[in-house]
Structures are given as C-alpha cells and as structure tokens.
N, C-alpha and C. Protein backbone atom coordinates (compact mmCIF):
# COMPACT_ATOMS: atom_id res chain seq x y z
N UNK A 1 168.92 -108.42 124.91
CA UNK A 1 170.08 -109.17 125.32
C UNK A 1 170.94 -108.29 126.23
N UNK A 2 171.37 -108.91 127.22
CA UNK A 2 172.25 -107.97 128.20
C UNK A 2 173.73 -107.72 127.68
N UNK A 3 174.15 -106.84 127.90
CA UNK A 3 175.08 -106.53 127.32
C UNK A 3 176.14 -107.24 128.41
N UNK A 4 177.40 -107.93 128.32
CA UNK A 4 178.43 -108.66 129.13
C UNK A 4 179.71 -107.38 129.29
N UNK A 5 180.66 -107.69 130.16
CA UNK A 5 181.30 -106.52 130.25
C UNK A 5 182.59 -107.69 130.87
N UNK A 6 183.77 -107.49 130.79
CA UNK A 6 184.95 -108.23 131.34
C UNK A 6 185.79 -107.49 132.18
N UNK A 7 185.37 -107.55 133.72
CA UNK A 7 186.12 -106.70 134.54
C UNK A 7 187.61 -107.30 134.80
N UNK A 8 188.43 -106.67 134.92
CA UNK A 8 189.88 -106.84 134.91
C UNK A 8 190.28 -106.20 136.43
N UNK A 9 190.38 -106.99 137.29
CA UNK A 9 191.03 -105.97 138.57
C UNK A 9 193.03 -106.11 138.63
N UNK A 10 193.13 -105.32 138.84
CA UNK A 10 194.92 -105.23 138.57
C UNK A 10 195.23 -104.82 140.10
N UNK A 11 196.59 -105.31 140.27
CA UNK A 11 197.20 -104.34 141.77
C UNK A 11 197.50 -103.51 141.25
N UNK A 12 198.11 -102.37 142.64
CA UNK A 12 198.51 -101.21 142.06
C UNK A 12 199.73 -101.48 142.42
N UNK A 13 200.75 -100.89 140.40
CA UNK A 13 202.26 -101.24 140.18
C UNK A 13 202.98 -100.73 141.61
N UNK A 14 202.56 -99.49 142.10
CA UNK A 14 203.43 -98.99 142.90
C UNK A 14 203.55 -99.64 144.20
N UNK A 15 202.43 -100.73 144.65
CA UNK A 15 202.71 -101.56 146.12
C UNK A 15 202.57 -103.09 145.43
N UNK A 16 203.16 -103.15 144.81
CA UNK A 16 204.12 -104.95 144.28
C UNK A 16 205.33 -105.09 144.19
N UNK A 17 205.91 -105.91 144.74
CA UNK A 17 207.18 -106.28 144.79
C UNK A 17 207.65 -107.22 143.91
N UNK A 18 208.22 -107.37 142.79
CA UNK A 18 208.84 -108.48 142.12
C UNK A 18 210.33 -108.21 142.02
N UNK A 19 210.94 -109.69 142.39
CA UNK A 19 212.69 -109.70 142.61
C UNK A 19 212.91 -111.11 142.09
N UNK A 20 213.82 -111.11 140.96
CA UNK A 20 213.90 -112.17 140.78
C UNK A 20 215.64 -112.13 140.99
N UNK A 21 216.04 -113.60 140.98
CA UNK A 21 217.45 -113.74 141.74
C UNK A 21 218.19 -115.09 141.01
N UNK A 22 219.32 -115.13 140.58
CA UNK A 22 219.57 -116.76 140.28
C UNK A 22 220.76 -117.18 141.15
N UNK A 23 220.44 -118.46 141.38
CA UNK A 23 221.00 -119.16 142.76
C UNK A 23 222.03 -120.37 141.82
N UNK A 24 223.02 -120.35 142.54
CA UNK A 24 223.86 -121.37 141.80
C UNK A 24 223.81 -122.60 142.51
N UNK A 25 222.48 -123.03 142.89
CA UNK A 25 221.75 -124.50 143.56
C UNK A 25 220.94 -124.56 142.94
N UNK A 26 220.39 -126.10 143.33
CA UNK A 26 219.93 -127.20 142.52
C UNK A 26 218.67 -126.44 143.28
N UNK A 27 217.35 -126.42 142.51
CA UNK A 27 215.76 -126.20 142.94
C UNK A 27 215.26 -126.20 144.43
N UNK A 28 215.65 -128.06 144.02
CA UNK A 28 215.24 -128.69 145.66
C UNK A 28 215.85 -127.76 146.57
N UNK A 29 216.91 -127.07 146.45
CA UNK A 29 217.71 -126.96 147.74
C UNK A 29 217.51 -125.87 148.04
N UNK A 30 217.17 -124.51 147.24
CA UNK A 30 216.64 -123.55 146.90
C UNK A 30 215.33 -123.72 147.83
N UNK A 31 214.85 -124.46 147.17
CA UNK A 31 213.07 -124.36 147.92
C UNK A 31 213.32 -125.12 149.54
N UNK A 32 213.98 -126.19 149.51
CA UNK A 32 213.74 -126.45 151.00
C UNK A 32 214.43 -125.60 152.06
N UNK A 33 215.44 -124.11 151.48
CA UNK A 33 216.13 -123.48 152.33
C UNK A 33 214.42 -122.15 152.45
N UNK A 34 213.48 -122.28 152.16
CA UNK A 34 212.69 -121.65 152.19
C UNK A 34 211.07 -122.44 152.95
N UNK A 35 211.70 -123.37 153.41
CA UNK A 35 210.36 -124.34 153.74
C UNK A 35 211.00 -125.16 155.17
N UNK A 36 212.55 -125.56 155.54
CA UNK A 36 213.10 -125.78 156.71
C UNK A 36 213.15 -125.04 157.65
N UNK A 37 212.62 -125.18 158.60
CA UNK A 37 212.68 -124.36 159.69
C UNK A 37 214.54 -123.97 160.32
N UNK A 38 215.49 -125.15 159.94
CA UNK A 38 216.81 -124.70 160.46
C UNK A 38 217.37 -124.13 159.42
N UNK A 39 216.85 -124.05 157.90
CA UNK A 39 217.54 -123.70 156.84
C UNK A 39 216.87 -121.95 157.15
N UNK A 40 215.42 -121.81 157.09
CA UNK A 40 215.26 -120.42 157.43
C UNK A 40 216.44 -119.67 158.38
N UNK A 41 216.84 -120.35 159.60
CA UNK A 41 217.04 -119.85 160.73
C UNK A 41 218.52 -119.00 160.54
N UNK A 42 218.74 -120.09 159.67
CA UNK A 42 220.11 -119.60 159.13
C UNK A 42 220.41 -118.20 158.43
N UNK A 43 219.22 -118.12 157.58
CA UNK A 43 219.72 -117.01 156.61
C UNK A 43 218.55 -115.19 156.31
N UNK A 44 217.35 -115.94 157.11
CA UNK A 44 216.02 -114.85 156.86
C UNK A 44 216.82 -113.56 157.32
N UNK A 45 215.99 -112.57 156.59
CA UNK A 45 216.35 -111.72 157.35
C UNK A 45 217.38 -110.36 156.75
N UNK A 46 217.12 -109.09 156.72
CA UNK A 46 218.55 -108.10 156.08
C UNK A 46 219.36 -108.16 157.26
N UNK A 47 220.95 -107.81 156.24
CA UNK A 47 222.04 -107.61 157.70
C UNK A 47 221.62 -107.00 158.82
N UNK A 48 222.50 -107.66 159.84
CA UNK A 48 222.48 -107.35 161.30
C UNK A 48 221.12 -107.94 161.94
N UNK A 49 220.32 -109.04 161.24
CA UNK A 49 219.06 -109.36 161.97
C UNK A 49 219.62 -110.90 162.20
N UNK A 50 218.94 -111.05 163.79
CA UNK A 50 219.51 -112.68 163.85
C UNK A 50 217.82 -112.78 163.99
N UNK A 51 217.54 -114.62 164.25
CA UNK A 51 216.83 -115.16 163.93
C UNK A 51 216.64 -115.82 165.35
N UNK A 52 215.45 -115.54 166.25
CA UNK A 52 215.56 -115.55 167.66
C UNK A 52 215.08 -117.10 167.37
N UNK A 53 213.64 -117.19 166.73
CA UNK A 53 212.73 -118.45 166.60
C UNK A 53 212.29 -118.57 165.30
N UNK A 54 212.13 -120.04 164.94
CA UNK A 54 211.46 -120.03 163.37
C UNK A 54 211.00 -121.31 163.73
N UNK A 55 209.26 -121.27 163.32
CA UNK A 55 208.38 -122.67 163.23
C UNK A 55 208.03 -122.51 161.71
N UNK A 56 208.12 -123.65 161.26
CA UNK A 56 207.30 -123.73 159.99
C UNK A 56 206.40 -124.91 159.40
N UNK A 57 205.49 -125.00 159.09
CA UNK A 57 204.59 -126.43 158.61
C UNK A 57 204.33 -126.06 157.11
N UNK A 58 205.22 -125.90 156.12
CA UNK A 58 204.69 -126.21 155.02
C UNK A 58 204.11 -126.93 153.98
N UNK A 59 202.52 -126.97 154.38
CA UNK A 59 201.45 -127.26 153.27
C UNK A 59 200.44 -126.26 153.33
N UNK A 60 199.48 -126.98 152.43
CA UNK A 60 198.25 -125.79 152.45
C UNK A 60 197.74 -125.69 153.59
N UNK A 61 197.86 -124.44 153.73
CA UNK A 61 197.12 -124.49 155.59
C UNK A 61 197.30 -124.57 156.87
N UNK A 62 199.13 -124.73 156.63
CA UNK A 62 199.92 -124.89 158.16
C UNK A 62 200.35 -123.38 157.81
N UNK A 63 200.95 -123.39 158.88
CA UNK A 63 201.26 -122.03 159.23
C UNK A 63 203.00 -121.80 159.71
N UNK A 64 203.56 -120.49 159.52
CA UNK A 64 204.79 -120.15 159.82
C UNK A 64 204.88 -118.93 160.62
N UNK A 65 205.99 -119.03 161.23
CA UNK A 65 206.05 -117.99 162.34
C UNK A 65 207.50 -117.82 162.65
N UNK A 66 208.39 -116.30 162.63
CA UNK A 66 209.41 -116.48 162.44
C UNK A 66 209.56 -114.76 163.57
N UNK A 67 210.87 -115.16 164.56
CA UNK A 67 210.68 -113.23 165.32
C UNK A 67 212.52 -113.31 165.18
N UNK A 68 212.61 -111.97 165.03
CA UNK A 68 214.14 -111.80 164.64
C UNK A 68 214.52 -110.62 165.80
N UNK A 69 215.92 -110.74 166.16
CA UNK A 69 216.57 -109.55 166.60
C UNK A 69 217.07 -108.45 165.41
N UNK A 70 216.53 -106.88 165.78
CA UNK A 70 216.86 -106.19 165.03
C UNK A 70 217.47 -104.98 165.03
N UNK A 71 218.44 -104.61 164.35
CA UNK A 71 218.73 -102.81 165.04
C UNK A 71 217.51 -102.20 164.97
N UNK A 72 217.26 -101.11 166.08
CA UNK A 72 216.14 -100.71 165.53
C UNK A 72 216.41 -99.53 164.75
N UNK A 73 215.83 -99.56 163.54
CA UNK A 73 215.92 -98.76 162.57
C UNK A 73 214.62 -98.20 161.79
N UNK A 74 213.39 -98.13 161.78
CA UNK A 74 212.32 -97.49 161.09
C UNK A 74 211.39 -97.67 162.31
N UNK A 75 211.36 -96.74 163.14
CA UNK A 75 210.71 -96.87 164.46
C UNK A 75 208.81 -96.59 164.05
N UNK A 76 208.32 -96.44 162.43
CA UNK A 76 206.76 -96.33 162.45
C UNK A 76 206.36 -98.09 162.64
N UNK A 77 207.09 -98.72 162.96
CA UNK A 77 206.69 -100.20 162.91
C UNK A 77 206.22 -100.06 164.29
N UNK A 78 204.98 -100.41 164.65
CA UNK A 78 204.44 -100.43 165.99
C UNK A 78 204.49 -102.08 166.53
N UNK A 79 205.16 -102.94 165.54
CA UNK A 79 205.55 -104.07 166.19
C UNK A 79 207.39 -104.57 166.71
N UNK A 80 207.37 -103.44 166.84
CA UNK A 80 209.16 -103.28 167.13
C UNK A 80 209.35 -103.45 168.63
N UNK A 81 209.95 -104.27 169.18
CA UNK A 81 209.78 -104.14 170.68
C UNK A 81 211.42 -104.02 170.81
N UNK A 82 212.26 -102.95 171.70
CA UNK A 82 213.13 -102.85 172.26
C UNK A 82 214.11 -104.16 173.32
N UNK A 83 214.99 -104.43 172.85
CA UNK A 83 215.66 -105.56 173.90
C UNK A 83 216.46 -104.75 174.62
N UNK A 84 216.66 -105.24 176.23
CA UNK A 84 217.53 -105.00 177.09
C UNK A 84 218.93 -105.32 176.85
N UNK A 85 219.76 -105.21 176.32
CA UNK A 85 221.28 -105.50 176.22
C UNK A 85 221.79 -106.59 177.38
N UNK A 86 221.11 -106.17 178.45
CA UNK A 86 221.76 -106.77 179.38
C UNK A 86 221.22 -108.30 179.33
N UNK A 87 219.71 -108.19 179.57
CA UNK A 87 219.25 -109.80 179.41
C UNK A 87 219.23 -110.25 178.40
N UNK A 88 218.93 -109.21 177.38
CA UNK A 88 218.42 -110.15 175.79
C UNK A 88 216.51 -110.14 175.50
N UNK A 89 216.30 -109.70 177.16
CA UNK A 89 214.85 -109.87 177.00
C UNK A 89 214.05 -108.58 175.95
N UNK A 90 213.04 -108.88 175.53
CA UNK A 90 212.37 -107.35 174.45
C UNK A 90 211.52 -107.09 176.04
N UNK A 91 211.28 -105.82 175.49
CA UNK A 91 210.48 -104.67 176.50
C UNK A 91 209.40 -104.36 175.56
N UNK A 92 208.48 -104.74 175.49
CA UNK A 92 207.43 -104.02 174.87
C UNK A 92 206.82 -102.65 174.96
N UNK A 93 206.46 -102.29 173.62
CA UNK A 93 206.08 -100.84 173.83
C UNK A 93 204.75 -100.85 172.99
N UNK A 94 204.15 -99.28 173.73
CA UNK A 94 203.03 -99.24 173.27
C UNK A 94 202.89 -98.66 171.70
N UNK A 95 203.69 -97.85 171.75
CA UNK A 95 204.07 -97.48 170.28
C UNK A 95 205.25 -97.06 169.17
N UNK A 96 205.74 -97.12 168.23
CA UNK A 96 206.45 -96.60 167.03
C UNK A 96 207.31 -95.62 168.00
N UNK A 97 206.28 -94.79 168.25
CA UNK A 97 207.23 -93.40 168.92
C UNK A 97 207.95 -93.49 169.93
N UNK A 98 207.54 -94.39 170.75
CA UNK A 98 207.96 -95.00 171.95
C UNK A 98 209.07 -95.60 171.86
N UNK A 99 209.13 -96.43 170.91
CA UNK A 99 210.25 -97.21 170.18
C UNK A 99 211.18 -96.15 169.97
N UNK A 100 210.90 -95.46 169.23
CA UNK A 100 211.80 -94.24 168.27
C UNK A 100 212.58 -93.52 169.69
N UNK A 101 211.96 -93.36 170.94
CA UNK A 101 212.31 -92.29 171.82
C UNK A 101 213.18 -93.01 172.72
N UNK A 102 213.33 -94.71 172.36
CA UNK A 102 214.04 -95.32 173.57
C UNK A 102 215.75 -95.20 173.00
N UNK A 103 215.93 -95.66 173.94
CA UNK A 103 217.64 -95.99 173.80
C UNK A 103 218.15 -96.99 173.36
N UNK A 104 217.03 -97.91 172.87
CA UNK A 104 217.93 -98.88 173.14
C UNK A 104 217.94 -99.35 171.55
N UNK A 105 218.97 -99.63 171.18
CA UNK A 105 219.24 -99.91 169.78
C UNK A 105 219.16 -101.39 169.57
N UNK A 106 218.11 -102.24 170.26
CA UNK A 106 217.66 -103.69 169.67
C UNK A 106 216.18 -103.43 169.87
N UNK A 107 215.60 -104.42 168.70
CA UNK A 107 214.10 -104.88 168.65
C UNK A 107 213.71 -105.61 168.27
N UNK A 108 212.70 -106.65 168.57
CA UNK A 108 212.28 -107.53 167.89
C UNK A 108 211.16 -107.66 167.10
N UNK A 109 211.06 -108.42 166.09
CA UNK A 109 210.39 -108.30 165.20
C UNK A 109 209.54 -109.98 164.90
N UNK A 110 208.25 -109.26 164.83
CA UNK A 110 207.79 -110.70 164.89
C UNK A 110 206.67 -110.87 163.40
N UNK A 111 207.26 -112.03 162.86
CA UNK A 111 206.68 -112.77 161.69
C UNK A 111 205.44 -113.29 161.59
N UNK A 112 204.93 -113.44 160.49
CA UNK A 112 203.82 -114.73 160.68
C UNK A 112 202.50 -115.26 159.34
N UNK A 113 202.16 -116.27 159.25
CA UNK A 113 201.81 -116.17 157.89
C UNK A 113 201.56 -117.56 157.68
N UNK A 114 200.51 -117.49 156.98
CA UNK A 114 199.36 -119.29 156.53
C UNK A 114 200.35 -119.38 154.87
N UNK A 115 200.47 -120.84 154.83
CA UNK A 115 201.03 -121.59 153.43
C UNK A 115 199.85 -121.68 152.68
N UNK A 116 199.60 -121.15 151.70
CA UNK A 116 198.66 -121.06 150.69
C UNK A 116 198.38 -122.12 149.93
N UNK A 117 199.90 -122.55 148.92
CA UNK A 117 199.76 -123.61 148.15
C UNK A 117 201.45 -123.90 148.26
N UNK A 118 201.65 -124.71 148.36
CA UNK A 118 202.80 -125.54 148.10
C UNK A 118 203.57 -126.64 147.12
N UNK A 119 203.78 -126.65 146.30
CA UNK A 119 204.03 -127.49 145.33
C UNK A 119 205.66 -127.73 145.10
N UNK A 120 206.09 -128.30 145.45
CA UNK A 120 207.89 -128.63 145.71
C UNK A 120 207.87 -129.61 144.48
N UNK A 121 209.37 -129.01 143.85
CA UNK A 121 210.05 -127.65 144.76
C UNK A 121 209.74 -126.41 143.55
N UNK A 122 208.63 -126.24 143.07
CA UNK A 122 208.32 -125.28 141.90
C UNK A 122 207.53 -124.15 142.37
N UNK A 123 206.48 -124.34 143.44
CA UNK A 123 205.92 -123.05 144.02
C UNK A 123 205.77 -122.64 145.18
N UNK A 124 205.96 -121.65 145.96
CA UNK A 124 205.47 -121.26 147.19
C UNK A 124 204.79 -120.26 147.59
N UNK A 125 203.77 -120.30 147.84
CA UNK A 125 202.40 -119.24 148.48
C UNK A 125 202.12 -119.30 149.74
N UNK A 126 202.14 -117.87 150.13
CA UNK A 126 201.97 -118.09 151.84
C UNK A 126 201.46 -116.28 152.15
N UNK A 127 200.87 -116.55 152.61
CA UNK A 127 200.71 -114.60 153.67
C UNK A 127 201.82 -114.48 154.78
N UNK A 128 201.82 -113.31 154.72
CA UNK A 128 203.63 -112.46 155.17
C UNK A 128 202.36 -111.20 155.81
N UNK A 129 202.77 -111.25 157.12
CA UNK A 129 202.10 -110.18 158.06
C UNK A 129 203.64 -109.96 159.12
N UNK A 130 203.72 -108.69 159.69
CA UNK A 130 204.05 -108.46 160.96
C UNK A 130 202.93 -108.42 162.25
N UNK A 131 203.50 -108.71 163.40
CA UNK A 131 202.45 -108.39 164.21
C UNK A 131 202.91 -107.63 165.37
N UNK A 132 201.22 -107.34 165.88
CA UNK A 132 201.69 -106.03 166.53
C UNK A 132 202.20 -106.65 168.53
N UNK A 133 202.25 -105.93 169.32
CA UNK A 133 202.71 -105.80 170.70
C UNK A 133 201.68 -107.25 171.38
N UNK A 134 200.29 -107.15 171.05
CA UNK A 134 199.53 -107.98 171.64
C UNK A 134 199.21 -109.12 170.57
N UNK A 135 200.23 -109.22 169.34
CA UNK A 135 200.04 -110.74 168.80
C UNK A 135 199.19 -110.55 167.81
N UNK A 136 198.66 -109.36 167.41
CA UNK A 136 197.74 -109.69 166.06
C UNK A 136 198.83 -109.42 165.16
N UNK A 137 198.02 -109.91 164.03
CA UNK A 137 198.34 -109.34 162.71
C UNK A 137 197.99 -108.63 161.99
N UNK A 138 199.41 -107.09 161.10
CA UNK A 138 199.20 -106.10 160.88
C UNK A 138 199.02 -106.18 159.24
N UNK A 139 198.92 -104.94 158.58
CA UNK A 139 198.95 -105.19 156.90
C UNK A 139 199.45 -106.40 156.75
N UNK A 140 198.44 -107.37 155.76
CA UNK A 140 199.03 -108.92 155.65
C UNK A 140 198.86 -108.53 153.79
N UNK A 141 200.22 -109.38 153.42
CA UNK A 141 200.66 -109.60 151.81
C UNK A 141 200.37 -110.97 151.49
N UNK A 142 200.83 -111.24 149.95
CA UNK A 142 200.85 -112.40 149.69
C UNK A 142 202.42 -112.34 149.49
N UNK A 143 203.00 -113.60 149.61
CA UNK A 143 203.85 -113.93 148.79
C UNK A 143 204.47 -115.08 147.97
N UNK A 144 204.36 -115.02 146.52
CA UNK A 144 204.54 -116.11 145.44
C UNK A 144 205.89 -115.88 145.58
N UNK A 145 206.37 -117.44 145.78
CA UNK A 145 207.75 -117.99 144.97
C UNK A 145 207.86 -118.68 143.87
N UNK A 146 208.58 -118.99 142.74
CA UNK A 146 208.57 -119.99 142.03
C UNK A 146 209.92 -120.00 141.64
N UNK A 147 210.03 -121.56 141.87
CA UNK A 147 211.70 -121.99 141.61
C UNK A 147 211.84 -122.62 140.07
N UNK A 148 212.72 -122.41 139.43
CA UNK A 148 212.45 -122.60 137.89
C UNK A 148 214.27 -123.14 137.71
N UNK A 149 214.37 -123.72 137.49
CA UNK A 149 215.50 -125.24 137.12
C UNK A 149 215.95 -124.67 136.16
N UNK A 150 217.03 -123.64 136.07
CA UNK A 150 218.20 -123.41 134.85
C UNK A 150 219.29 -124.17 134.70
N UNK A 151 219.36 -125.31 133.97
CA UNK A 151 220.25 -125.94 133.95
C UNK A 151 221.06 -126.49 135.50
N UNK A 152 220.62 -126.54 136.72
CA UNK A 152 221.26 -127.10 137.40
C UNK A 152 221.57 -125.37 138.75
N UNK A 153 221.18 -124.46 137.68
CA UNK A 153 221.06 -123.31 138.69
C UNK A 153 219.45 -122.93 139.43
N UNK A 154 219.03 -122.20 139.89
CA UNK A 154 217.83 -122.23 140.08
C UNK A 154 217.13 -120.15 140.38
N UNK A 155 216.22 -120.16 139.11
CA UNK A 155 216.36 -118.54 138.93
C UNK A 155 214.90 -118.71 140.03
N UNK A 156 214.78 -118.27 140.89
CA UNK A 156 213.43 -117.39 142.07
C UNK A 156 212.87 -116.13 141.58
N UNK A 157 211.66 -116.41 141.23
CA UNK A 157 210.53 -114.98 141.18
C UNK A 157 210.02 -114.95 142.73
N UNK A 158 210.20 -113.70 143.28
CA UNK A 158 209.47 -113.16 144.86
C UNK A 158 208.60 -112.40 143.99
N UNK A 159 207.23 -112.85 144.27
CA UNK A 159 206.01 -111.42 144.00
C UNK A 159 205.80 -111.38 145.49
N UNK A 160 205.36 -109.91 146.14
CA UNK A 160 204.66 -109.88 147.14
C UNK A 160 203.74 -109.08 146.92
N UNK A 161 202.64 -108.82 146.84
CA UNK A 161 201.43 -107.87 147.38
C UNK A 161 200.34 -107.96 147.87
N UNK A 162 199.78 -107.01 148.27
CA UNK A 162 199.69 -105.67 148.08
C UNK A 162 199.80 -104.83 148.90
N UNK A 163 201.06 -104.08 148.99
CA UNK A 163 201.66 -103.62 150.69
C UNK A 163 200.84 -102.13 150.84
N UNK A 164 200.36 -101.79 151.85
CA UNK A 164 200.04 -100.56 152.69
C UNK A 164 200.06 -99.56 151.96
N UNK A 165 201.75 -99.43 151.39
CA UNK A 165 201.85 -97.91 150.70
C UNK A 165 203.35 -98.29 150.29
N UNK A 166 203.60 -97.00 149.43
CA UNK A 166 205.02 -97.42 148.65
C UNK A 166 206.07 -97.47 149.77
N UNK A 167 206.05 -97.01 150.57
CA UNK A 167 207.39 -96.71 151.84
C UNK A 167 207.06 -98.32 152.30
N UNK A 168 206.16 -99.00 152.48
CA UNK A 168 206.24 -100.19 153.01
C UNK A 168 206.90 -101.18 152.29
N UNK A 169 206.65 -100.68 150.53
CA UNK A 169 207.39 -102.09 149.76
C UNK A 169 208.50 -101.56 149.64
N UNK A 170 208.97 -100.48 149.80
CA UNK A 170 210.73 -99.77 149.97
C UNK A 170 211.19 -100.49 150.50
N UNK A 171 210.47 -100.81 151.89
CA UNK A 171 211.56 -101.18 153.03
C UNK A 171 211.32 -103.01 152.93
N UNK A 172 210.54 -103.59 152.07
CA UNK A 172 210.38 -104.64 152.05
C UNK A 172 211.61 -104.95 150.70
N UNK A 173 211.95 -104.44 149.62
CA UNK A 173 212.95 -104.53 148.88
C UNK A 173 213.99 -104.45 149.09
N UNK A 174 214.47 -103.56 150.20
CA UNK A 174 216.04 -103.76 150.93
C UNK A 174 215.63 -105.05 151.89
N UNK A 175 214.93 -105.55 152.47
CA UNK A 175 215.00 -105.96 153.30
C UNK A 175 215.19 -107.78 152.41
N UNK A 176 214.48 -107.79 151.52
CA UNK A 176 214.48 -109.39 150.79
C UNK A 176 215.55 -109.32 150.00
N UNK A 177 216.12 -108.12 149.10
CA UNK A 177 217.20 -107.79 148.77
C UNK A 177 218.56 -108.71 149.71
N UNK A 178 218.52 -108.34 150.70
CA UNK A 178 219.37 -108.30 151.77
C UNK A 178 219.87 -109.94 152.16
N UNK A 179 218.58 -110.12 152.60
CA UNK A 179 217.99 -111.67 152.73
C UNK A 179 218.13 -112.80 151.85
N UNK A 180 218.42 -112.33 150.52
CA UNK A 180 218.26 -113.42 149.45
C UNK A 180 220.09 -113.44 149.44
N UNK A 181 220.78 -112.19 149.36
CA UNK A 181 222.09 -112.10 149.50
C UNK A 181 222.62 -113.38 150.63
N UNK A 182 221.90 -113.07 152.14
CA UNK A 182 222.39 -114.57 153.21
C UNK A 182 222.03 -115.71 152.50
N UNK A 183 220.86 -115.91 151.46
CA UNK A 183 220.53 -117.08 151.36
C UNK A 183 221.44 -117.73 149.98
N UNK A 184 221.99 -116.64 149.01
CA UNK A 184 222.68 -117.35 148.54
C UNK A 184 224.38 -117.46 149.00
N UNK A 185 224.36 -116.78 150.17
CA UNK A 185 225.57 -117.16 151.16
C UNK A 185 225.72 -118.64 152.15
N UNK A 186 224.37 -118.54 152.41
CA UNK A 186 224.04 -119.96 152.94
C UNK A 186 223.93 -121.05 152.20
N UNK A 187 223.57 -120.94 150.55
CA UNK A 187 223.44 -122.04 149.95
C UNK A 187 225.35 -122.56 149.31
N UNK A 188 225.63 -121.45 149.01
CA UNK A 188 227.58 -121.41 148.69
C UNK A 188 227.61 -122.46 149.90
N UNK A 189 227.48 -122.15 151.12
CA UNK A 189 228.04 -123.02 152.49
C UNK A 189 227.64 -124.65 152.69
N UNK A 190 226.17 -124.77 151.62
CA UNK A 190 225.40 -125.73 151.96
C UNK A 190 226.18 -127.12 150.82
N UNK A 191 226.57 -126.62 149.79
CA UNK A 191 226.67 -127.26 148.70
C UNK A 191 228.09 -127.54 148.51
C-alpha cells in the first residue's frame, strides 16, 4: 500500500500583507467605493498621490487599470516616470537610478490588474501589479477583500500576496495604510 502524505504549501509570513480597517458605512458602499471607477478616483492612493486615470470592469475577468501622480519618493521602482512641472507631461526613464538622479520631484505610477472573483458586496479578488516604462507587468500580487456587515458599519480584511521581498510589503503597508485613511475620508463625505 502506498503510503499518502498531505502537502501543506503556506506563504511566507514575512511577504503578506493583512490590514483590517472598520468603516462607519454601510457594505454596499464600502465595496462599490472599491469597484467605481469615480469612487476609486477619488480616494486610491497614500498622501500627496492624485489619480491621473482609473478604468475599471469589475467581474471575473475584466480588468483594472489605475496611473497616479506621485512625489517621487523610493526611486528602486523602475516604473516611476518623472513629470515636467511645466506641462504635467511624465518623461520616461530607463531606470530607478535615473529616476533617483533627476530633479524632478513628480512621477507617475502606473497600476494594473485582472478581477479574479467578485461577489458584491462581500468579496473582492483581483491581481495588483505595477508596470514597467514599456507597459509590462512587474512582481504581480493577489489581493483579497472581504466586506463583513457590523451592524450597519463595515469591518475590510486587505490580504495581499506574495510580494518580492519584505521592503516591498513595507512600502505596500504605508501605502494602503494611507489609502484606506482617504477612503474612509471619502466615505465621511459620501454619506
């Protein structure tokens, strides 16, 4: 008789992100400020990032795409492109360092990512990539939402993984940190 064996694969604790948050909105409103393309536009994003463009098709299998203005601030992102002050236009660069060596203290940042599973307003699954100068996509995550109905409040689990390395989910925890702060600033405004 063969002997059976029960493999268990786990992420590794140190590149997962879990943040959970409670919102003093109703589910629905919660989840559709995460699935509207003008409700995103409003609030994605840590301070000082505006929100240049946001497309979104949420179901299984549409896709989202979101590019922000940013200080530039962690110049190993090789998808950071420098803006001109004067036009607004980004300048693309060939690399991180390049970025790091310019002057110019704007960049843009570009989003992007397939809807996994969708189930409103209780779950959201989707891949979360940056991309690089010529449009691909770089380290790609998952990320689970689930909106859970406290009495009329609404508590959010963010899982994301499995990021690159720990400095990547650092800067991904200030950054949703940040983000969830506009969004329950935006939802105070909405309600």
């Amino acid at each position: 008789m063969a002997a059976r064996s029960n493999v268990v694969v786990t992420e590794p604790a140190d590149r997962v992100l879990v943040i959970t948050r409670m919102f003093d909105a109703p589910r629905e409103l919660v989840f559709e400020a995460f699935t509207d393309p003008a409700r995103l536009k409003s609030w994605w994003g840590p301070r000082g990032c505006t929100v240049i463009s946001c497309e979104a098709d949420p179901r299984a299998g549409g896709t989202w795409r979101i590019t922000m203005r940013s200080p530039r601030v962690l110049p190993q992102f090789v998808h950071r492109h420098p803006i001109n002050p004067e036009t607004g236009l980004s300048h693309p660069r060939q690399s991180g360092a390049e970025v790091a060596a310019s002057d110019h203290s704007w960049i843009v940042e570009r989003q992007r990512g397939v809807y996994q599973e969708v189930v409103k307003p209780q779950r959201l699954v989707f891949t979360y990539a940056f991309e690089d100068d010529a449009g691909r996509s770089l380290h790609q995550t998952v990320v689970t939402l689930t909106f859970a109905d406290e009495g009329g409040r609404t508590k959010l689990t963010l899982h994301q993984a499995i990021f690159e390395n720990v400095p990547a989910r650092d800067d991904h925890v200030r950054g949703w940190t940040e983000a969830l702060e506009h969004l329950a600033e935006h939802l105070t405004r909405t309600i």
